[in-house]
PDB file of N, CA and C in Angstrom:
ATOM      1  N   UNK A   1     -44.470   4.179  32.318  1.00  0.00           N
ATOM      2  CA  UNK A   1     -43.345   4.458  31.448  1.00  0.00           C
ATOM      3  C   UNK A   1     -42.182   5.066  32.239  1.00  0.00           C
ATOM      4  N   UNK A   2     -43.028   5.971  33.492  1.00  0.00           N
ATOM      5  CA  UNK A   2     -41.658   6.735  34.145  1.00  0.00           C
ATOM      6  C   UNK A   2     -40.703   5.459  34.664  1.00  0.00           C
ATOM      7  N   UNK A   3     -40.572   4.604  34.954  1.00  0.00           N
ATOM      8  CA  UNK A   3     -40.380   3.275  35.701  1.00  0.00           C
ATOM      9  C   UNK A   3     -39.147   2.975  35.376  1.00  0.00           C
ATOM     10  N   UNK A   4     -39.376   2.931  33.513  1.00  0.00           N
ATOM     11  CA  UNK A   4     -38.304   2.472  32.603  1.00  0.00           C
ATOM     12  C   UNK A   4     -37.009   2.759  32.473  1.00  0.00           C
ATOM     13  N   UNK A   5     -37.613   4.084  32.909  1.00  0.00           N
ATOM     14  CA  UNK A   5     -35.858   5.020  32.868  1.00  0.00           C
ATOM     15  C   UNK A   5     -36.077   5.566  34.117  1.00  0.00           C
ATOM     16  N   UNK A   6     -36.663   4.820  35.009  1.00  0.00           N
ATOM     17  CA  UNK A   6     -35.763   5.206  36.717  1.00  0.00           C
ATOM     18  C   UNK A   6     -34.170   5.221  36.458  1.00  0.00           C
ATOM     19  N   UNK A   7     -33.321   5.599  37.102  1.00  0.00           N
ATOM     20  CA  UNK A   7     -32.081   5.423  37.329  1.00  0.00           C
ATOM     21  C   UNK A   7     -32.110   4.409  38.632  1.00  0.00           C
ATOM     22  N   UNK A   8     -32.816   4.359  39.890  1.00  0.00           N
ATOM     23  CA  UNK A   8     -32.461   3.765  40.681  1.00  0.00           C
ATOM     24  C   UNK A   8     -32.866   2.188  40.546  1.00  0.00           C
ATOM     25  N   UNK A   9     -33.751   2.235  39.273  1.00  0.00           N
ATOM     26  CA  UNK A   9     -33.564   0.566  39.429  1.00  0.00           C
ATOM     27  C   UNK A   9     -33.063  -0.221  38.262  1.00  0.00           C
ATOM     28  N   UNK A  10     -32.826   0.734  36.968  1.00  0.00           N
ATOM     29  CA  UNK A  10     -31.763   0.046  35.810  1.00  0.00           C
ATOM     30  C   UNK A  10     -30.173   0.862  36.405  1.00  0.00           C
ATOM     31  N   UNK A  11     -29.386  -0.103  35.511  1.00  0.00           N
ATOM     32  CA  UNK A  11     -28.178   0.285  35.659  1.00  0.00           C
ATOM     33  C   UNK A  11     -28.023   1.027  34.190  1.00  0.00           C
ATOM     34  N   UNK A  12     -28.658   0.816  33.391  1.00  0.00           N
ATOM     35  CA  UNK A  12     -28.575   2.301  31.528  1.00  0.00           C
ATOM     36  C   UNK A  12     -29.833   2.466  31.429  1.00  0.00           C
ATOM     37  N   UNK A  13     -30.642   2.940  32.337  1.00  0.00           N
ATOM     38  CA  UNK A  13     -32.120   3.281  31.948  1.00  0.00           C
ATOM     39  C   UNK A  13     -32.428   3.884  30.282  1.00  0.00           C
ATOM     40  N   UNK A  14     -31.536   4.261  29.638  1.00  0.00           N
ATOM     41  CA  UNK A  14     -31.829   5.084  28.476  1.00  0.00           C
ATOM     42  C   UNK A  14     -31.321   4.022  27.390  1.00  0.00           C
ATOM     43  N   UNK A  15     -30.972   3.008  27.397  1.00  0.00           N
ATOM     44  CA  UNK A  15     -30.482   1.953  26.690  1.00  0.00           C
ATOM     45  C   UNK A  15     -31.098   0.942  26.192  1.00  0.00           C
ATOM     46  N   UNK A  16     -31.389   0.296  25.290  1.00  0.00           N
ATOM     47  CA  UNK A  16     -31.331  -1.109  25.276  1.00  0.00           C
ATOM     48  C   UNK A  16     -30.390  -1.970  25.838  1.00  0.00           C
ATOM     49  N   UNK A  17     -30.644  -2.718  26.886  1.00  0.00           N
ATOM     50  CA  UNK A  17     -29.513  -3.605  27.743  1.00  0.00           C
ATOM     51  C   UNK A  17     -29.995  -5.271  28.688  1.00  0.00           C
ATOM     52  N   UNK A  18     -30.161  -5.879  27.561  1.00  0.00           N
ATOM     53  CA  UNK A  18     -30.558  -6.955  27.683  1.00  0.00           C
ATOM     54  C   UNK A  18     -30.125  -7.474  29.285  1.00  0.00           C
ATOM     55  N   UNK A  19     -28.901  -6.763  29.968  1.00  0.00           N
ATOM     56  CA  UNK A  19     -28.377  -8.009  31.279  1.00  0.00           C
ATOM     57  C   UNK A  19     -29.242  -7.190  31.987  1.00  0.00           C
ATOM     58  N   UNK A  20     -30.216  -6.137  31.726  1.00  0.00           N
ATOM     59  CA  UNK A  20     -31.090  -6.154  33.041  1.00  0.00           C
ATOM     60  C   UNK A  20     -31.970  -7.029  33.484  1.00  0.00           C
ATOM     61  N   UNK A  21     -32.145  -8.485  32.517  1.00  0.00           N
ATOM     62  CA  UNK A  21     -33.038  -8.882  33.055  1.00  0.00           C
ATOM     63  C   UNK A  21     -31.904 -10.612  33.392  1.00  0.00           C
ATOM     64  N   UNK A  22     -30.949 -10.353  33.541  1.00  0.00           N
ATOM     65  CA  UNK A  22     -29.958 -11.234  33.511  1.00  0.00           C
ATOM     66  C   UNK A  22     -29.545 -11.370  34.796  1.00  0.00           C
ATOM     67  N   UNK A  23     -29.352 -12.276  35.704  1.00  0.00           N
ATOM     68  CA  UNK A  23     -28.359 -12.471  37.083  1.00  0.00           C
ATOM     69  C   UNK A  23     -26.989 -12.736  36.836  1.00  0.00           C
ATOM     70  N   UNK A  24     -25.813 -12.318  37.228  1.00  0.00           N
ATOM     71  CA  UNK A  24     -24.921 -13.325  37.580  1.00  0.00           C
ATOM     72  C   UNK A  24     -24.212 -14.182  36.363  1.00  0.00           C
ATOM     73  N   UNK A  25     -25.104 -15.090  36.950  1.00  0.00           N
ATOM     74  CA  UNK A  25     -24.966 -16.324  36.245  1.00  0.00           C
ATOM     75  C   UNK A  25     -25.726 -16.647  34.466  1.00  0.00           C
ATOM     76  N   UNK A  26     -26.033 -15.266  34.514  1.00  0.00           N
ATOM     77  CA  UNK A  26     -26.847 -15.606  32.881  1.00  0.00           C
ATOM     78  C   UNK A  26     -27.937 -16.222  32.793  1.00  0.00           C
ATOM     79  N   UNK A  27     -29.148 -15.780  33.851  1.00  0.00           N
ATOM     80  CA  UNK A  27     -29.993 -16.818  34.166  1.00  0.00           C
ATOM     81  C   UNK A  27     -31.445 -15.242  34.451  1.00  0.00           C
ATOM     82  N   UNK A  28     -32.737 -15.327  33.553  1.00  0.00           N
ATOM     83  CA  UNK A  28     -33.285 -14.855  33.682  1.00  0.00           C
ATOM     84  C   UNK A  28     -33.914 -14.692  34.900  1.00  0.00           C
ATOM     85  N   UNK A  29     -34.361 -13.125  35.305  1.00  0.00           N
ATOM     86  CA  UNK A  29     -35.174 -12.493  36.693  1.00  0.00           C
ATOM     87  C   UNK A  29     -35.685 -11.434  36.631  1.00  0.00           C
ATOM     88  N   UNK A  30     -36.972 -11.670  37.197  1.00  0.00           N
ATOM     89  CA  UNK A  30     -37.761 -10.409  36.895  1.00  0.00           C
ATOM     90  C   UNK A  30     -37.636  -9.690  37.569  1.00  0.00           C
ATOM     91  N   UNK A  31     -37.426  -8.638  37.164  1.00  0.00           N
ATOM     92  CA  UNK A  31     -37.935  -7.029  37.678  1.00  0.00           C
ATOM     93  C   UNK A  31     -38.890  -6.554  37.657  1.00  0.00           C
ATOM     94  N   UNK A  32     -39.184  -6.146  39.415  1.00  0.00           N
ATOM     95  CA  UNK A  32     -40.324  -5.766  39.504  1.00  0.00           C
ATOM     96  C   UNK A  32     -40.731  -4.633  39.041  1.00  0.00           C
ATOM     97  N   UNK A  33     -39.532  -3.722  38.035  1.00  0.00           N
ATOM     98  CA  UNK A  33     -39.822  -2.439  37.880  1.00  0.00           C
ATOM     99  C   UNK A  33     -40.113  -2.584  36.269  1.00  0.00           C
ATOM    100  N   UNK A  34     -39.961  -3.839  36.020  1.00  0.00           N
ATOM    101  CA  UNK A  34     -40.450  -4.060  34.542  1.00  0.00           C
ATOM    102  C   UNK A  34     -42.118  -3.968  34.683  1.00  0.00           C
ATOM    103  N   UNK A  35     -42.891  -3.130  33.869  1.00  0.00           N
ATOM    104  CA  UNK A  35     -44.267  -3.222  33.499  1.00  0.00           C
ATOM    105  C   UNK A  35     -44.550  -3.326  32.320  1.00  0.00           C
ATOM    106  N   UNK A  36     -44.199  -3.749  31.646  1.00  0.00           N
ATOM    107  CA  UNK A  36     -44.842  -3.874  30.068  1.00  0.00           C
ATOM    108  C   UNK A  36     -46.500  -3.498  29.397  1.00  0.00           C
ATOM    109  N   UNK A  37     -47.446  -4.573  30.447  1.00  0.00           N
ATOM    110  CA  UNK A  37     -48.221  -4.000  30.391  1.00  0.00           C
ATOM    111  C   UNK A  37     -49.393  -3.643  31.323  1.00  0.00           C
ATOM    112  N   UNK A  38     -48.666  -2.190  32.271  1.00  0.00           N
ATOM    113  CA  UNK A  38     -49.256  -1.506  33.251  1.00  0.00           C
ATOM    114  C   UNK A  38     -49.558  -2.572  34.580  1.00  0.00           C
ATOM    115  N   UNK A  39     -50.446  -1.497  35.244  1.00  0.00           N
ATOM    116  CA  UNK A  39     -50.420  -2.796  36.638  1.00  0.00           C
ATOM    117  C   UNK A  39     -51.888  -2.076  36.926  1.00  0.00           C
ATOM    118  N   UNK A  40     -52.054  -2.659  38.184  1.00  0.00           N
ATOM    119  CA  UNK A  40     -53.473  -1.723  38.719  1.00  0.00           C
ATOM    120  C   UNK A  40     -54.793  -1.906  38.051  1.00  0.00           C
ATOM    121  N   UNK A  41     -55.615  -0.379  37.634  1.00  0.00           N
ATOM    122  CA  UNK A  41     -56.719  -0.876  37.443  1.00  0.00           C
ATOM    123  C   UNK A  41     -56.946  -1.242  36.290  1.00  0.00           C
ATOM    124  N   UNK A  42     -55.559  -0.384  35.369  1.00  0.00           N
ATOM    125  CA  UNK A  42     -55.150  -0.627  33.880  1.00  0.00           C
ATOM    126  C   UNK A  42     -54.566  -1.327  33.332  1.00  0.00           C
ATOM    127  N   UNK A  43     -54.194  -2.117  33.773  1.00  0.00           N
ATOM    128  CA  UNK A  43     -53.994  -3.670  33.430  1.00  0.00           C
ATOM    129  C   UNK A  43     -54.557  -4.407  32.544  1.00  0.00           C
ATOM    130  N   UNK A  44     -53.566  -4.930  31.551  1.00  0.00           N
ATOM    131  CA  UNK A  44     -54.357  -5.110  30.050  1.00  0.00           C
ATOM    132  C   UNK A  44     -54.448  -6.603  30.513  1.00  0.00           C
ATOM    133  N   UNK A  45     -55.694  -7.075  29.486  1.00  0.00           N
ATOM    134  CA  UNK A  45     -56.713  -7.872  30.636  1.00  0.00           C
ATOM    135  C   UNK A  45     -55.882  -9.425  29.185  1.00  0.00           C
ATOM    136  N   UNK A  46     -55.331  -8.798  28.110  1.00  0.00           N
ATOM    137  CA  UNK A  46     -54.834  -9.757  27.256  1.00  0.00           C
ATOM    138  C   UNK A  46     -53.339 -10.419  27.844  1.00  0.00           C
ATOM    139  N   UNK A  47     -52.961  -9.939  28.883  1.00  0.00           N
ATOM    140  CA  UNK A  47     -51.694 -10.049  29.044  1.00  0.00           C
ATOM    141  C   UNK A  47     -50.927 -11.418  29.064  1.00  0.00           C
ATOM    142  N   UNK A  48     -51.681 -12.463  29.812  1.00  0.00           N
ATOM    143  CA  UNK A  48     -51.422 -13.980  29.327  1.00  0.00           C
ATOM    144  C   UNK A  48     -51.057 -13.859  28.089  1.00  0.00           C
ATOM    145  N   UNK A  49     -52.088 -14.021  27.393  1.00  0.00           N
ATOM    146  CA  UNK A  49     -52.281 -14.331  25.941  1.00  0.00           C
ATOM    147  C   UNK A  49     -50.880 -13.920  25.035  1.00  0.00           C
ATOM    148  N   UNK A  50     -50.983 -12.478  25.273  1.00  0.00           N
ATOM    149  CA  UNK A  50     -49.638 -11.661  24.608  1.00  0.00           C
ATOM    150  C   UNK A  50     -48.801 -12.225  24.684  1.00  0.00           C
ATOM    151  N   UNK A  51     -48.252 -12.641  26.238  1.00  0.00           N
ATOM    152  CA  UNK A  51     -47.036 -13.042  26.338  1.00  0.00           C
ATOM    153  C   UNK A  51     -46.754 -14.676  25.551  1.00  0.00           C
ATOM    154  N   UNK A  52     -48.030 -15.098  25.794  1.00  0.00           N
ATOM    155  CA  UNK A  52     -47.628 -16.915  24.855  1.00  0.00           C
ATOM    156  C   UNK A  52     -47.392 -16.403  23.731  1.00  0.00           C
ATOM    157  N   UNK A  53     -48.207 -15.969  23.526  1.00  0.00           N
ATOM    158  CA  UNK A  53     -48.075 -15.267  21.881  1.00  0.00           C
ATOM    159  C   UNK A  53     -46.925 -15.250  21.015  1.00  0.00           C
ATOM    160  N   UNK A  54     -46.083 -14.022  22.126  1.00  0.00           N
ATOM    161  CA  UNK A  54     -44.652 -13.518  21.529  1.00  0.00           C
ATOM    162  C   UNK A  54     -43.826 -14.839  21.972  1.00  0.00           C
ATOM    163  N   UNK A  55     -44.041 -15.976  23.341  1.00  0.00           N
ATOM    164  CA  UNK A  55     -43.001 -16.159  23.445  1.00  0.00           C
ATOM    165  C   UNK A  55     -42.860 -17.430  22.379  1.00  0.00           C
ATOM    166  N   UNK A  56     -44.558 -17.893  21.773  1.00  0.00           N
ATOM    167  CA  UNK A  56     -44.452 -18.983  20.790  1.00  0.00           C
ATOM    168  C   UNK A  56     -43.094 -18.396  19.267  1.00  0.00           C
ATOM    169  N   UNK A  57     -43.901 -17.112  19.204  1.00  0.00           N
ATOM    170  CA  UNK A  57     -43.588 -16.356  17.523  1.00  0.00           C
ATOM    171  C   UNK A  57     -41.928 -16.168  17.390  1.00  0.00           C
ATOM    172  N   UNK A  58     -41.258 -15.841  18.669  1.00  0.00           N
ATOM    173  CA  UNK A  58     -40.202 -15.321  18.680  1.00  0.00           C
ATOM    174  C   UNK A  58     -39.131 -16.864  18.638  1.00  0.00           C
ATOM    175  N   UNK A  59     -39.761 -17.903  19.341  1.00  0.00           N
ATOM    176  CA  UNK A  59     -39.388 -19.316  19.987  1.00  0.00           C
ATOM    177  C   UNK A  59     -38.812 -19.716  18.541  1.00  0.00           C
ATOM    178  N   UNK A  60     -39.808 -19.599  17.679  1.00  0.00           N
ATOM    179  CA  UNK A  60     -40.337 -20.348  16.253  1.00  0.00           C
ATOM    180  C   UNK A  60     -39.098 -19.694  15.394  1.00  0.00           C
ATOM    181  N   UNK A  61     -38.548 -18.265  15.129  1.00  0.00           N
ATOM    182  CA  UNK A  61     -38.226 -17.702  14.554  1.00  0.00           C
ATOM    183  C   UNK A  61     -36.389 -17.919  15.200  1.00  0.00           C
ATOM    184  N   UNK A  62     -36.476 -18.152  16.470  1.00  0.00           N
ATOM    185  CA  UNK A  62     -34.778 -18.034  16.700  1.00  0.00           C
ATOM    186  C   UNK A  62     -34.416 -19.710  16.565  1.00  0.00           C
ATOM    187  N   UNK A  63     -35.237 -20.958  16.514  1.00  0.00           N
ATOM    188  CA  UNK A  63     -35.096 -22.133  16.265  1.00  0.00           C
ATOM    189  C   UNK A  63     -34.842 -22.377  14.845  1.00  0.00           C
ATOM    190  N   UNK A  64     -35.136 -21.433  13.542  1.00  0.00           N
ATOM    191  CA  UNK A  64     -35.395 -21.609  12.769  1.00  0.00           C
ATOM    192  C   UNK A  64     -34.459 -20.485  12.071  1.00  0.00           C
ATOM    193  N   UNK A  65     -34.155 -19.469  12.560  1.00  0.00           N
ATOM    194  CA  UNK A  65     -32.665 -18.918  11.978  1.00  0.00           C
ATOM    195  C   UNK A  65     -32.255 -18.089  12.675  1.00  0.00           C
ATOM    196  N   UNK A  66     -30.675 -17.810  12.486  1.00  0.00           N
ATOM    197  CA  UNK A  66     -29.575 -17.411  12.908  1.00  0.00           C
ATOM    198  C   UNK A  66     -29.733 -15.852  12.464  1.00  0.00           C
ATOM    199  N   UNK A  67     -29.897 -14.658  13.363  1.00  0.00           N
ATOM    200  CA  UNK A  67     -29.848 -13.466  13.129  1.00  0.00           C
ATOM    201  C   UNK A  67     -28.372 -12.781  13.127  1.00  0.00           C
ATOM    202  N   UNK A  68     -27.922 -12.051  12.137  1.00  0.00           N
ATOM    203  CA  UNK A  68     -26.318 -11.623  11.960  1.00  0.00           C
ATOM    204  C   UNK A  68     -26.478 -10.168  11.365  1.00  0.00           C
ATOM    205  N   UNK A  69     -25.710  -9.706  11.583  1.00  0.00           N
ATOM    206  CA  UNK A  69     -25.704  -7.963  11.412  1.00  0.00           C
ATOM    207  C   UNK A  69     -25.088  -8.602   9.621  1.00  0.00           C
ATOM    208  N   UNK A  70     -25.450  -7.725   8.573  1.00  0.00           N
ATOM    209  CA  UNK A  70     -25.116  -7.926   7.003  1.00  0.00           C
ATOM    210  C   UNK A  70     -23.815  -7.707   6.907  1.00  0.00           C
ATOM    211  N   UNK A  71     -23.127  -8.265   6.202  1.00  0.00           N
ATOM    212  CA  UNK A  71     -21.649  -8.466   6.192  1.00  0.00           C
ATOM    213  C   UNK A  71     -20.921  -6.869   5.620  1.00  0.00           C
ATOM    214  N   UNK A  72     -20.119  -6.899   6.659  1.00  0.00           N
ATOM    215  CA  UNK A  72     -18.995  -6.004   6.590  1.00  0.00           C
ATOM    216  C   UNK A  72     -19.473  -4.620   7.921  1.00  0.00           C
ATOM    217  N   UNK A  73     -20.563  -5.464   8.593  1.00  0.00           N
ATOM    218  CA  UNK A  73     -21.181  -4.581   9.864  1.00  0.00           C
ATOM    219  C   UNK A  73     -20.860  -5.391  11.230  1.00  0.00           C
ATOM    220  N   UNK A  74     -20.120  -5.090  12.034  1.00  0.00           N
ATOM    221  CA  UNK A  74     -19.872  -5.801  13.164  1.00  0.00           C
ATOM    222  C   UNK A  74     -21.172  -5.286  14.232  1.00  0.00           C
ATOM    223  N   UNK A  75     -21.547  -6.559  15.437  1.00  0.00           N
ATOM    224  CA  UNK A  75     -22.156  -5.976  16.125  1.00  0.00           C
ATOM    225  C   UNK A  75     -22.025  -4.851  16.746  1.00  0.00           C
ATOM    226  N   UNK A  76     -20.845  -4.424  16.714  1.00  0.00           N
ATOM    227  CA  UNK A  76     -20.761  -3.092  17.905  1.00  0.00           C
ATOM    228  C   UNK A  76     -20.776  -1.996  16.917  1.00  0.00           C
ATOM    229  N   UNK A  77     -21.150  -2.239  15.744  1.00  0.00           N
ATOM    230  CA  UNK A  77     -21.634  -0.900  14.623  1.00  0.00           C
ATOM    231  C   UNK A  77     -22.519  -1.079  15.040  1.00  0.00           C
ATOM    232  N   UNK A  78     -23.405  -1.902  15.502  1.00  0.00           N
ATOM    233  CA  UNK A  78     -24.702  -1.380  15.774  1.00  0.00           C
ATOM    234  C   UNK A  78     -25.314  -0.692  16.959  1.00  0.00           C
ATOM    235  N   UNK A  79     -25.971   0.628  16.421  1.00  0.00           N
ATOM    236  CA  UNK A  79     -26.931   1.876  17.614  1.00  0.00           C
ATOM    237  C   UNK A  79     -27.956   1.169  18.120  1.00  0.00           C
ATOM    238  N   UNK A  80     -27.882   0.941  19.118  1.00  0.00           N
ATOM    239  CA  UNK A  80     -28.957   0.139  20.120  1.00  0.00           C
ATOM    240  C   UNK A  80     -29.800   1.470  20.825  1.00  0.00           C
ATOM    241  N   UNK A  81     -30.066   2.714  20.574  1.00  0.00           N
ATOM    242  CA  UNK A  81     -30.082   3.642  21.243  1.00  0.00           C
ATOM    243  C   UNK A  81     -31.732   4.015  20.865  1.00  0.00           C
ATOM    244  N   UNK A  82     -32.960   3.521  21.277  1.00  0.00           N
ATOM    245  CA  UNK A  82     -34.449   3.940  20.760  1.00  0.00           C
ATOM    246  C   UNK A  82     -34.661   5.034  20.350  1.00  0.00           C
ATOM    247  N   UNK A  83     -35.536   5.228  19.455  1.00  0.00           N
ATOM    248  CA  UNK A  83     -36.308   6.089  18.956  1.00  0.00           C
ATOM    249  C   UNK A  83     -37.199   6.824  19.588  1.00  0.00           C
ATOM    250  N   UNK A  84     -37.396   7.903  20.708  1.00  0.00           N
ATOM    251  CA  UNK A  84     -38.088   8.662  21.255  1.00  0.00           C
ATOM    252  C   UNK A  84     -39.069   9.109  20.564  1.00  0.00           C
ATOM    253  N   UNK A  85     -40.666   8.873  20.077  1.00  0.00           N
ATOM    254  CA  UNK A  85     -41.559   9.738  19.685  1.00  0.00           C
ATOM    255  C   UNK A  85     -42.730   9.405  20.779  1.00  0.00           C
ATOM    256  N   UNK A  86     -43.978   9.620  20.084  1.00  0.00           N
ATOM    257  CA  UNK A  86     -45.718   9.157  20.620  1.00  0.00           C
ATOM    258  C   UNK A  86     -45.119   7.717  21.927  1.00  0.00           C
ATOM    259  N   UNK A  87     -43.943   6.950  21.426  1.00  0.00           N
ATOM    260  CA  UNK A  87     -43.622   6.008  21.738  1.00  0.00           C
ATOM    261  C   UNK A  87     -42.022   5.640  21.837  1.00  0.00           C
ATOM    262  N   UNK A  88     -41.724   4.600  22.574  1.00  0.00           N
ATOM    263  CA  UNK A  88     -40.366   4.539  22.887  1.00  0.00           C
ATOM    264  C   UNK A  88     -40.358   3.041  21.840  1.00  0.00           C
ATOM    265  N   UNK A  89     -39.333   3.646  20.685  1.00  0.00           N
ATOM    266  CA  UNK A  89     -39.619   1.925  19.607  1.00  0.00           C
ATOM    267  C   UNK A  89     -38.100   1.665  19.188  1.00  0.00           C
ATOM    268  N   UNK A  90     -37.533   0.417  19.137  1.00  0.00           N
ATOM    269  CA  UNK A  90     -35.861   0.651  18.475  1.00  0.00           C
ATOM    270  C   UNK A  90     -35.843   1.058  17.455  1.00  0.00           C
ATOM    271  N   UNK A  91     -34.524   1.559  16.883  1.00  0.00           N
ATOM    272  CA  UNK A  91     -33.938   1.877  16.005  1.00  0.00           C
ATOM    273  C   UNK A  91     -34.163   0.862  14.801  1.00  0.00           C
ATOM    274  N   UNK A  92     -33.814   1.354  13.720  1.00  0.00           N
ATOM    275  CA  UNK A  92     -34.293  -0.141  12.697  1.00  0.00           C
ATOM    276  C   UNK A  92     -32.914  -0.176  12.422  1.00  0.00           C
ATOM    277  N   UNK A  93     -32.764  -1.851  11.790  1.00  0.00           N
ATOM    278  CA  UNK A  93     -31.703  -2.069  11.546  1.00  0.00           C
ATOM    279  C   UNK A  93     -31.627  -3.255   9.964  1.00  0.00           C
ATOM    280  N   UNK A  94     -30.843  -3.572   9.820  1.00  0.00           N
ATOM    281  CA  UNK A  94     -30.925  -4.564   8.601  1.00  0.00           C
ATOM    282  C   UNK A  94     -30.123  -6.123   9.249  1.00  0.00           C
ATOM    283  N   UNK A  95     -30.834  -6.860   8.934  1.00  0.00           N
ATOM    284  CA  UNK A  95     -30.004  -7.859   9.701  1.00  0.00           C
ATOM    285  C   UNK A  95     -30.486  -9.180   8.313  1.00  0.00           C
ATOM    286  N   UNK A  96     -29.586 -10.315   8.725  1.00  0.00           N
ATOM    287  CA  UNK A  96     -29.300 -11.346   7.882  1.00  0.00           C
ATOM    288  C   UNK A  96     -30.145 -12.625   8.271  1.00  0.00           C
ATOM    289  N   UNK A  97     -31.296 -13.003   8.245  1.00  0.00           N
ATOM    290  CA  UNK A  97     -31.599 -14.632   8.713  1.00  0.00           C
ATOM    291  C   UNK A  97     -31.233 -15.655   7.628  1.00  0.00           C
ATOM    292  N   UNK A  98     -30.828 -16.281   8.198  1.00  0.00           N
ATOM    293  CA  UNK A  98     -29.352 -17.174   7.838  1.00  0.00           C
ATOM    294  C   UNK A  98     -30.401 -18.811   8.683  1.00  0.00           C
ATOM    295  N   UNK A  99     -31.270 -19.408   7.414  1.00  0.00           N
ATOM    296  CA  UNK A  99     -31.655 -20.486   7.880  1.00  0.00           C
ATOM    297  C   UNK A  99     -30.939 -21.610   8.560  1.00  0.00           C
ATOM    298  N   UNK A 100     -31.407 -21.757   9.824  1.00  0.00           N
ATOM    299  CA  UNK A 100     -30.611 -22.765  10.370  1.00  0.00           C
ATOM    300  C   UNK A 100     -30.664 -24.775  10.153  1.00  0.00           C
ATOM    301  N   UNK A 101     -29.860 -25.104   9.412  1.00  0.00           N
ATOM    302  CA  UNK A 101     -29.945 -26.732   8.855  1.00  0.00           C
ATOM    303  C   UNK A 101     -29.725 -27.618  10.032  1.00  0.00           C
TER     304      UNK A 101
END
């Protein structure tokens, strides 16, 4: 977890900030300081799996609708700023899926 909010290897460690995993050119890259889930001897042994998982569920859901902040809320009203408890979780928000035809 300490990893996450290094300063020396995000540029807003305390943020939600999607271009950390962004080059340049708008073109995904991993960071090696990304661990999601652990490394070593603790290494969650589901970790394949997880990742098809989310990347089927999430695939399914942005093909299938258009996410929009509820009208009369611009994106930059919105606090991107996590929730610190037991766990580091976002902020909740209300948003619009707007089926895509």
């Amino acid at each position: 977890m300490s990893v996450l909010y290094d300063e020396s290897q995000w540029e807003k460690p305390g943020t939600f900030h999607p271009a950390h995993f962004l080059d340049k050119d708008g073109k995904f890259i991993k960071r090696d300081a990304f661990m999601p889930f652990s490394a070593g001897r603790r290494i969650c042994l589901g970790e394949s799996l997880a990742k098809m998982e989310l990347f089927l569920f999430f695939t399914t859901l942005l093909q299938r609708f258009r996410f929009t902040p509820p009208p009369g809320v611009s994106e930059d009203d919105l606090d991107l700023t996590p929730r610190v408890g037991l766990t580091v979780a976002p902020s909740s928000h209300k948003l619009c899926a707007i089926l895509r035809i």
